[in-house]
Protein backbone atom coordinates (compact mmCIF):
# COMPACT_ATOMS: atom_id res chain seq x y z
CA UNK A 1 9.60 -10.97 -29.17
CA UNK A 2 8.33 -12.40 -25.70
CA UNK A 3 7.34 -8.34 -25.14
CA UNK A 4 4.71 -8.40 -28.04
CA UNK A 5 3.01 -11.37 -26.95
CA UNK A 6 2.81 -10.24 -23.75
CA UNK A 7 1.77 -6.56 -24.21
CA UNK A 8 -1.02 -8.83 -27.10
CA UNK A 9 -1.80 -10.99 -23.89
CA UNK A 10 -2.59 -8.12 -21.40
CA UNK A 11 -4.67 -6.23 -24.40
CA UNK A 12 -6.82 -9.13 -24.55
CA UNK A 13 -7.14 -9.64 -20.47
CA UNK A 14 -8.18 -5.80 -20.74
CA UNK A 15 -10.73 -6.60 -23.40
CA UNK A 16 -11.86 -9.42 -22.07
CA UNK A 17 -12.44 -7.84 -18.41
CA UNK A 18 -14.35 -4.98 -20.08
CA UNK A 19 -16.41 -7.64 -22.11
CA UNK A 20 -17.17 -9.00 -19.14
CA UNK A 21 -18.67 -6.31 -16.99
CA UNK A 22 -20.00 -4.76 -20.29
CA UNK A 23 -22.27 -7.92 -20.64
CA UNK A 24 -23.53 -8.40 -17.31
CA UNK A 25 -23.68 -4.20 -17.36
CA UNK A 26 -27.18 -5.32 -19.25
CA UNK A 27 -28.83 -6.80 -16.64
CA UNK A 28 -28.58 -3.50 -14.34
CA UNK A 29 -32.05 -2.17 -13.89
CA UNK A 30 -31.71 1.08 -11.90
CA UNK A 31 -28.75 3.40 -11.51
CA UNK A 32 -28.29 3.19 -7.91
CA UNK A 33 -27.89 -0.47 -8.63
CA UNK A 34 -25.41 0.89 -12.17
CA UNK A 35 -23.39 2.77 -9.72
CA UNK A 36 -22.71 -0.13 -7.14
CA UNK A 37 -21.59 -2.26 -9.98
CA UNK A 38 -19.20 0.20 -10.84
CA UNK A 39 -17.58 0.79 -7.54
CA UNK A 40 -17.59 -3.60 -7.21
CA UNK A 41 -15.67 -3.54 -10.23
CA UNK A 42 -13.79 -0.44 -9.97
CA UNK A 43 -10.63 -2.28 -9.18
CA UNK A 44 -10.78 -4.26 -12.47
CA UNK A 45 -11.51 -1.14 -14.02
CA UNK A 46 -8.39 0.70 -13.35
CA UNK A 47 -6.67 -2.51 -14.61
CA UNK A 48 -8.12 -2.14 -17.68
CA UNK A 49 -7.33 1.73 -18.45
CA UNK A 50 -3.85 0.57 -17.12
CA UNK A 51 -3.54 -1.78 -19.78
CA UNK A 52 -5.74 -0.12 -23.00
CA UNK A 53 -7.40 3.34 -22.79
CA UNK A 54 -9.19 2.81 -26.27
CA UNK A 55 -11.14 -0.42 -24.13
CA UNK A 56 -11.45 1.72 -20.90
CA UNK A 57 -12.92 4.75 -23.04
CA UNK A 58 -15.30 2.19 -24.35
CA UNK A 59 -16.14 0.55 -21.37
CA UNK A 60 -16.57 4.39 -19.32
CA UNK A 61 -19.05 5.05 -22.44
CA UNK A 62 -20.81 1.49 -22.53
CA UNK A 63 -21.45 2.46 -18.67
CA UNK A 64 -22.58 6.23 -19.61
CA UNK A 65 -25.34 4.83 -22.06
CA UNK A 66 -26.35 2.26 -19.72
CA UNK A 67 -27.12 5.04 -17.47
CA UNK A 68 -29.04 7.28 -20.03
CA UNK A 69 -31.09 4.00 -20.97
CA UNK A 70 -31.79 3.87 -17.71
CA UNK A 71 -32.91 7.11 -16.57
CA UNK A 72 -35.12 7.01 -20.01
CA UNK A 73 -37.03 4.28 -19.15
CA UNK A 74 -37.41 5.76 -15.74
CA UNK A 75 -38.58 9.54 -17.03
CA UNK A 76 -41.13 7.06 -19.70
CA UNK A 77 -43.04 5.51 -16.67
CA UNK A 78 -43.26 9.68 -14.69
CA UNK A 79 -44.71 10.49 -18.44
């Protein structure tokens, strides 16, 4: 029983770590910038694909799009 709630605990420490960087991921203008959060956080990402690789897919991804959102605002203001 005390192995559920703590496997349930350390799921929602993964989710809420990737909540975290996912929401301050926003705030990221340029990918330089995208890529050097990334490596400042790269320790608390391994934790989280340690812990649930469903929330470190979605995390990888959530930093993938932030990257494409980037570089498409960027190739809007060369157009």
């Amino acid at each position: 029983m005390c192995q559920i709630t703590e496997d349930h605990s350390q799921e929602k420490f993964a989710a809420d770590v990737a909540g975290i960087i996912m929401r301050f991921m926003k705030h990221i203008t340029a990918v330089k910038n995208l890529e050097g959060y990334y490596l400042s956080n790269q320790s608390a990402i391994s934790q989280v694909k340690k812990i649930d690789q469903d929330k470190y897919d979605e995390l990888i991804q959530a930093f993938k799009n932030k990257k494409a959102e980037i570089l498409e605002k960027e190739n809007a203001k060369t157009t």
